[in-house]
PDB file of N, CA and C in Angstrom:
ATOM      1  N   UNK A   1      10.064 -19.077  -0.010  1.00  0.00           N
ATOM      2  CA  UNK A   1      10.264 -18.773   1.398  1.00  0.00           C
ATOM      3  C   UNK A   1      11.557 -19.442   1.871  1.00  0.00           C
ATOM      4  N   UNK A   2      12.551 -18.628   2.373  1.00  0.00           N
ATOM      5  CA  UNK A   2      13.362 -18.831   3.393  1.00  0.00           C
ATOM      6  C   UNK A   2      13.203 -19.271   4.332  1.00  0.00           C
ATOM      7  N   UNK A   3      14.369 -20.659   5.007  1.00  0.00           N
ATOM      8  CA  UNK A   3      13.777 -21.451   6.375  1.00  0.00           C
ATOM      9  C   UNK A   3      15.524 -21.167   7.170  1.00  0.00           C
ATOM     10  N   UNK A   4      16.213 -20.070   6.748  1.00  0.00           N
ATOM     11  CA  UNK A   4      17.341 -19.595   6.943  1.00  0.00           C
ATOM     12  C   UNK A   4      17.319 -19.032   8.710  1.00  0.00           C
ATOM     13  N   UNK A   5      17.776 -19.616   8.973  1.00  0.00           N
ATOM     14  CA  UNK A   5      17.847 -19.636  10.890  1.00  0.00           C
ATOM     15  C   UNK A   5      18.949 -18.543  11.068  1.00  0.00           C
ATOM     16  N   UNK A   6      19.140 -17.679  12.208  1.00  0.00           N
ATOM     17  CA  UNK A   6      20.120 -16.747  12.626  1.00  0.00           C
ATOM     18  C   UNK A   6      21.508 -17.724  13.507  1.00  0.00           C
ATOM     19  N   UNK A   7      22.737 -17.703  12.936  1.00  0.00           N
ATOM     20  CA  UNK A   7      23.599 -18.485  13.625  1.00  0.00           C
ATOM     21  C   UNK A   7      24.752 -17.157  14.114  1.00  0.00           C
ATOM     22  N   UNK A   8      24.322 -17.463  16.093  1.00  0.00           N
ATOM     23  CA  UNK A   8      24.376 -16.570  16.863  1.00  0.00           C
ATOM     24  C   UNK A   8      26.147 -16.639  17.262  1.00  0.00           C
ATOM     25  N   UNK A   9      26.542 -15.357  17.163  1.00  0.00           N
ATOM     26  CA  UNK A   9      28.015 -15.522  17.815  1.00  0.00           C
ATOM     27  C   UNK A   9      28.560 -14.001  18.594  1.00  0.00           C
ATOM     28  N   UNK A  10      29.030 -14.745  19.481  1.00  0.00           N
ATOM     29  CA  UNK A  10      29.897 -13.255  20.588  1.00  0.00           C
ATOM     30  C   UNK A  10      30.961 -13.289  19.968  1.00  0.00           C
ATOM     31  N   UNK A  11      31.232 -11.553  20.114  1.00  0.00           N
ATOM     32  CA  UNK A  11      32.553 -11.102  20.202  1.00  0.00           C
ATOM     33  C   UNK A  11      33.555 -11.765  20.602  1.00  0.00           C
ATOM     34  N   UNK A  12      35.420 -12.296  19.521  1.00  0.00           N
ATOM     35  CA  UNK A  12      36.107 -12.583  20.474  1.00  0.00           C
ATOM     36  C   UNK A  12      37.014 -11.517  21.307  1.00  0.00           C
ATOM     37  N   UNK A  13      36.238 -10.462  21.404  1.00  0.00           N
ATOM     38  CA  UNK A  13      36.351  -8.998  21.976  1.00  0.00           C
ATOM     39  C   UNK A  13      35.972  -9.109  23.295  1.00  0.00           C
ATOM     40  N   UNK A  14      35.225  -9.723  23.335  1.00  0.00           N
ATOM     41  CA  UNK A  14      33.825  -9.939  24.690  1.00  0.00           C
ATOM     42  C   UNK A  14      34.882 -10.381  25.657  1.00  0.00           C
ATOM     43  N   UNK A  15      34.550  -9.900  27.182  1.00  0.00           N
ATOM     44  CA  UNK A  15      35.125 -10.570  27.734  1.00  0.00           C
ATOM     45  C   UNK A  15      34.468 -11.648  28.454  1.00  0.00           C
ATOM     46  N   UNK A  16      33.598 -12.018  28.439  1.00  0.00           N
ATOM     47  CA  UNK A  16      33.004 -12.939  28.996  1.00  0.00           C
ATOM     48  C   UNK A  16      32.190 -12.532  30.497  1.00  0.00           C
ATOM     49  N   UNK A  17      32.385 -11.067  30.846  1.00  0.00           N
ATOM     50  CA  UNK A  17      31.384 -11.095  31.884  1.00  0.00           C
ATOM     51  C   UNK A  17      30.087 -11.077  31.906  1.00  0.00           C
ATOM     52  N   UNK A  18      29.310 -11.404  30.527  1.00  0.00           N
ATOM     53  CA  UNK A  18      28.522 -11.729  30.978  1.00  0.00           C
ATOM     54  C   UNK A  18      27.205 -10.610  30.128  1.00  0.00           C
ATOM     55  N   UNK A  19      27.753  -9.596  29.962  1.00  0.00           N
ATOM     56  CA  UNK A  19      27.358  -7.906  29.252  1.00  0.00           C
ATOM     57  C   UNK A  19      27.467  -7.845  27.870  1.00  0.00           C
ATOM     58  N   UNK A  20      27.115  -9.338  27.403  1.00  0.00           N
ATOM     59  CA  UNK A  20      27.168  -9.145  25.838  1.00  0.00           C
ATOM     60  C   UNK A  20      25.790  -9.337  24.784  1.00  0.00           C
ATOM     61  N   UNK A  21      26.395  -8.849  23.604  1.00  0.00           N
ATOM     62  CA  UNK A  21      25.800  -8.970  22.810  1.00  0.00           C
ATOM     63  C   UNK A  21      25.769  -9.844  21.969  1.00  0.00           C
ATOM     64  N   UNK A  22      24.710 -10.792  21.092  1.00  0.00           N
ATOM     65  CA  UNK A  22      25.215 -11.880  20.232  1.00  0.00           C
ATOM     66  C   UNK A  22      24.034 -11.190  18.901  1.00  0.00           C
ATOM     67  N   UNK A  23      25.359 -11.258  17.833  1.00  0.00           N
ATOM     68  CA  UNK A  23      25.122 -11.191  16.328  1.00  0.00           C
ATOM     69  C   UNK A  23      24.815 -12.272  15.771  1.00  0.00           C
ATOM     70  N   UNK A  24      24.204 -12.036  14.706  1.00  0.00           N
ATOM     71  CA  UNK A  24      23.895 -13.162  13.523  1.00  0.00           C
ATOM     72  C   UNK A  24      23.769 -12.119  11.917  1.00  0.00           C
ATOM     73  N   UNK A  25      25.409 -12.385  11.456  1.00  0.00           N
ATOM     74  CA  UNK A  25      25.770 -11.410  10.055  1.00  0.00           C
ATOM     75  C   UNK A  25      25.214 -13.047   8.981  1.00  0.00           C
ATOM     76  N   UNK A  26      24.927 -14.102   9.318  1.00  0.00           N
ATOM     77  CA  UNK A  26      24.558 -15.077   7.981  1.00  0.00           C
ATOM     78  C   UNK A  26      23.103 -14.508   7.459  1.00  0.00           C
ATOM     79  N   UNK A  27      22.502 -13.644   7.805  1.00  0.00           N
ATOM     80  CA  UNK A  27      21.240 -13.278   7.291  1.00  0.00           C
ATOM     81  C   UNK A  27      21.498 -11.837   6.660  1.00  0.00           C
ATOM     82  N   UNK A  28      22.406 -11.257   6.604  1.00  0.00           N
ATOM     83  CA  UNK A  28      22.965 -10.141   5.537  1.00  0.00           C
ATOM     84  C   UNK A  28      22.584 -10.465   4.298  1.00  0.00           C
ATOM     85  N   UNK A  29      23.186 -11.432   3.537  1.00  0.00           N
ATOM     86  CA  UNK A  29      22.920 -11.097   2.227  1.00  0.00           C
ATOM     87  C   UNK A  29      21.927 -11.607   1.969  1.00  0.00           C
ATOM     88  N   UNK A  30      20.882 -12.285   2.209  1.00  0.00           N
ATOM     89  CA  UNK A  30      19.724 -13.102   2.201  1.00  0.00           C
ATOM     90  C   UNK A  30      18.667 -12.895   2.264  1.00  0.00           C
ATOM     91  N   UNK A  31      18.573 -11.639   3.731  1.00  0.00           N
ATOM     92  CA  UNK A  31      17.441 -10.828   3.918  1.00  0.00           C
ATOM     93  C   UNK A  31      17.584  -9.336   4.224  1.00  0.00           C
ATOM     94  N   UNK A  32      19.060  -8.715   4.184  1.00  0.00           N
ATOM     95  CA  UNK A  32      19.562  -7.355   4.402  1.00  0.00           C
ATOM     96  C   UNK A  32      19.905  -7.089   5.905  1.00  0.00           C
ATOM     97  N   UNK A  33      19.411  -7.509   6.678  1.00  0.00           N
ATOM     98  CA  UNK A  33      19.490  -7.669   8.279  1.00  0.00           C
ATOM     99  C   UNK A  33      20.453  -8.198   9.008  1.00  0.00           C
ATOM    100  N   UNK A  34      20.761  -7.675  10.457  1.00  0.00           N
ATOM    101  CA  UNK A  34      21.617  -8.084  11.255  1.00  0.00           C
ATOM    102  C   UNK A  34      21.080  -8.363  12.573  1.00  0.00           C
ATOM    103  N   UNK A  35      20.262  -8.983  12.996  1.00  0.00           N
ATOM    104  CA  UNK A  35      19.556  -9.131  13.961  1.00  0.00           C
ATOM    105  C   UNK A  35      21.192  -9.581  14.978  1.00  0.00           C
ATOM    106  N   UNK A  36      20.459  -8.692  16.277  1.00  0.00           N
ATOM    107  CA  UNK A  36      21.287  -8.417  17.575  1.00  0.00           C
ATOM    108  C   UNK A  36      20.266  -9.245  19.377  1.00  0.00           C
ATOM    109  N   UNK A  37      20.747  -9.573  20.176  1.00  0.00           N
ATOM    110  CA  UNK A  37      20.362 -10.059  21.223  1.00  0.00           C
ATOM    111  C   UNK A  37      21.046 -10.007  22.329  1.00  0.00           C
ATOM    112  N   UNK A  38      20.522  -9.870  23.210  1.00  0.00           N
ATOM    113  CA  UNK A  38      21.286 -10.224  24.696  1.00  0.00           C
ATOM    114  C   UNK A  38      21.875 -11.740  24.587  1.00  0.00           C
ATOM    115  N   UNK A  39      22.876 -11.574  25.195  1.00  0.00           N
ATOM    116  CA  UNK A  39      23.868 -12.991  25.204  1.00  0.00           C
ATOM    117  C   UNK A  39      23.410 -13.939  26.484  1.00  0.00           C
ATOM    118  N   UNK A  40      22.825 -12.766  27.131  1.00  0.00           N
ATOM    119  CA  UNK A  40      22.444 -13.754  28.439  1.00  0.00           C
ATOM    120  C   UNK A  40      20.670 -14.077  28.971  1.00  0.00           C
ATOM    121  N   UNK A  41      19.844 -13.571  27.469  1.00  0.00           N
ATOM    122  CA  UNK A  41      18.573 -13.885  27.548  1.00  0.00           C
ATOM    123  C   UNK A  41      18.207 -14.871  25.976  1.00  0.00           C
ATOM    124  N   UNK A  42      19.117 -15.995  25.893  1.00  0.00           N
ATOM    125  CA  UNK A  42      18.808 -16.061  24.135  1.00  0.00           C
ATOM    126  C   UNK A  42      17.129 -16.418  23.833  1.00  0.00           C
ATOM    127  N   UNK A  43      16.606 -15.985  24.818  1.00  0.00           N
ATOM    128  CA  UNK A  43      14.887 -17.042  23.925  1.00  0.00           C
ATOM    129  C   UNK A  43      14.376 -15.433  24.045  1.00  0.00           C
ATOM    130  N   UNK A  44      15.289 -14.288  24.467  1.00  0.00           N
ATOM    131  CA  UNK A  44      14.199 -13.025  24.813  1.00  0.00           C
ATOM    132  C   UNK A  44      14.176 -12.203  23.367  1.00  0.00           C
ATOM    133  N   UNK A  45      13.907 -11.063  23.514  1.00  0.00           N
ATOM    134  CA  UNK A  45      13.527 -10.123  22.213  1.00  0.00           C
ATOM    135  C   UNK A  45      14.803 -10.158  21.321  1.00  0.00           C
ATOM    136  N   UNK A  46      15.223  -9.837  19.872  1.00  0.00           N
ATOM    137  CA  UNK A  46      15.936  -9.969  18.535  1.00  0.00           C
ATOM    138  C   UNK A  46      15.390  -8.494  18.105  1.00  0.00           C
ATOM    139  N   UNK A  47      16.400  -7.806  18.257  1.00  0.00           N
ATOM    140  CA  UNK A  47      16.578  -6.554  17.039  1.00  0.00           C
ATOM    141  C   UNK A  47      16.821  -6.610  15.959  1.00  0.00           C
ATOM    142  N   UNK A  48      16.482  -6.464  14.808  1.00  0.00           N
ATOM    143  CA  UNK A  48      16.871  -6.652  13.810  1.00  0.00           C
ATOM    144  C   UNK A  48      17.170  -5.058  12.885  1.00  0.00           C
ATOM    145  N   UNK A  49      18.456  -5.031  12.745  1.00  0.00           N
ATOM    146  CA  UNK A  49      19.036  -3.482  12.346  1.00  0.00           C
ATOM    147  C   UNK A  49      19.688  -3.854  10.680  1.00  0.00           C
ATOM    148  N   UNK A  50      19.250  -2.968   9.827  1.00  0.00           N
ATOM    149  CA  UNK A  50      19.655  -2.791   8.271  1.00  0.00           C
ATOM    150  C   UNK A  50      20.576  -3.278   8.496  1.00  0.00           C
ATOM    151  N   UNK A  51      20.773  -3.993   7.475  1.00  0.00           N
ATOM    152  CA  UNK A  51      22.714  -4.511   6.967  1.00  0.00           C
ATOM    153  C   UNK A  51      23.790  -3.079   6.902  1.00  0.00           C
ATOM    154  N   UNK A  52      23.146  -2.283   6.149  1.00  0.00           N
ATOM    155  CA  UNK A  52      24.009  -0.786   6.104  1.00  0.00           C
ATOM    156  C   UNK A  52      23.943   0.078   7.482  1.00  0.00           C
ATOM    157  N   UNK A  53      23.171  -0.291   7.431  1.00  0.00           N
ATOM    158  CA  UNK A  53      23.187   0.532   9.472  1.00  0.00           C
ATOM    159  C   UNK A  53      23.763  -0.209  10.409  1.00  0.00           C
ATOM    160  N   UNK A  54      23.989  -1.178  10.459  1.00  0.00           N
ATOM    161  CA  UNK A  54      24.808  -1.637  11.156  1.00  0.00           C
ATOM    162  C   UNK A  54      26.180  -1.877  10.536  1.00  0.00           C
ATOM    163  N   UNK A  55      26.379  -2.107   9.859  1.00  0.00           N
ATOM    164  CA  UNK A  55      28.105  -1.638   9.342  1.00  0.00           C
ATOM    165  C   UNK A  55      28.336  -0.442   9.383  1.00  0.00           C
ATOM    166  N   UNK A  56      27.581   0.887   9.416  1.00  0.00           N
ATOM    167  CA  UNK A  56      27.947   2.062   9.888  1.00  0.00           C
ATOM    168  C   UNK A  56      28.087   2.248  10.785  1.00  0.00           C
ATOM    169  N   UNK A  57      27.335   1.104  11.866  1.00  0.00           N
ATOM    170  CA  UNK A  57      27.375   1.650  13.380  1.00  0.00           C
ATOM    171  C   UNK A  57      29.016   0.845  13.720  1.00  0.00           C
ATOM    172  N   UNK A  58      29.305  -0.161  13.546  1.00  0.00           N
ATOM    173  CA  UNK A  58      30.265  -0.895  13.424  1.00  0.00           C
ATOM    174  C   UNK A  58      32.095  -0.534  13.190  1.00  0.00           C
ATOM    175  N   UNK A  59      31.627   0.770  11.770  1.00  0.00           N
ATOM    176  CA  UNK A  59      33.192   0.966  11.659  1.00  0.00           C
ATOM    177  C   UNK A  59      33.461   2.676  11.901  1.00  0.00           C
ATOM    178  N   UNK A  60      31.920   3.197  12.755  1.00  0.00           N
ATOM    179  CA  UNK A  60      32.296   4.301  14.118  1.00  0.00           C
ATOM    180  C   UNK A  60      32.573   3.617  15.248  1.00  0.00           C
ATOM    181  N   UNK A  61      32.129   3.006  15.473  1.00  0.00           N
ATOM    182  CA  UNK A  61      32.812   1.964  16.934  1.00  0.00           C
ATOM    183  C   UNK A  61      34.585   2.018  16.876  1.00  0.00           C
ATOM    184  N   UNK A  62      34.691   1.484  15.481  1.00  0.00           N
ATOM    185  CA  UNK A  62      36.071   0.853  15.419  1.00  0.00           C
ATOM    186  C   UNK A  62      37.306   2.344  15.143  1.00  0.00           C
ATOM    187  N   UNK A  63      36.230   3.265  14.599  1.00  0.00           N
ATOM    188  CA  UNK A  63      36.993   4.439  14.502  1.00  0.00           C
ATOM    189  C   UNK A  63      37.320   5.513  15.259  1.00  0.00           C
ATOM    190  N   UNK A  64      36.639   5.018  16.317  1.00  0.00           N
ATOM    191  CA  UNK A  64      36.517   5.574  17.811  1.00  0.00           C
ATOM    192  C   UNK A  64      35.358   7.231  17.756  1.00  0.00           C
ATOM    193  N   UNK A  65      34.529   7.160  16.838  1.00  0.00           N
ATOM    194  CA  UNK A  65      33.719   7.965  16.375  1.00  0.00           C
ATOM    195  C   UNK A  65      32.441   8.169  17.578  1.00  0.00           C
ATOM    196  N   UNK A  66      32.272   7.092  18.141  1.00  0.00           N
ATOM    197  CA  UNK A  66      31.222   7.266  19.341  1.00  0.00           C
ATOM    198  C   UNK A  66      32.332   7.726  20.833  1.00  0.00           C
ATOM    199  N   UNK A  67      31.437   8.764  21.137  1.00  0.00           N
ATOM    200  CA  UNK A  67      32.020   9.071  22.248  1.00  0.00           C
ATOM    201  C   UNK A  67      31.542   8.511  23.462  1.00  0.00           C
ATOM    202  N   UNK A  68      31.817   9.125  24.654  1.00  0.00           N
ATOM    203  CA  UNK A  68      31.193   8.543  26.315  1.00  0.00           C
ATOM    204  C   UNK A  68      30.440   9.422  27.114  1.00  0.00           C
ATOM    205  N   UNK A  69      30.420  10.532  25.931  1.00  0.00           N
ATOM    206  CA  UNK A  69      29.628  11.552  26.888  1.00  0.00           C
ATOM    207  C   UNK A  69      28.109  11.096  26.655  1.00  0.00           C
TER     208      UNK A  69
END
């Protein structure tokens, strides 16, 4: 058993108002996961999204692949 804790970090993208999200990528190779959270509730609910699903969601973001409609 793993006693491997999530070590939480914002975007230095973020601007700080407040509307963020905080990652924890140290549990990728360990347990496959990328658990995600509100930046401004840290004791509230943890998503936890596939390691591969979230690097897919990640480099459509960056590829401008998600739209606004």
């Amino acid at each position: 058993m793993t006693t491997e804790t999530p070590r939480w970090f914002t975007s230095s993208y973020s601007s700080n108002g407040g509307n963020c999200v905080q990652v924890a990528t140290n549990l990728t190779d360990s347990r496959g996961v990328v658990p995600v959270r509100d930046s401004k509730i840290q004791d509230g609910p943890v998503l936890s999204f596939p390691a591969a699903a979230f690097s897919s969601f990640v480099t459509s973001v960056k590829g401008g692949q998600l739209g606004s409609d």
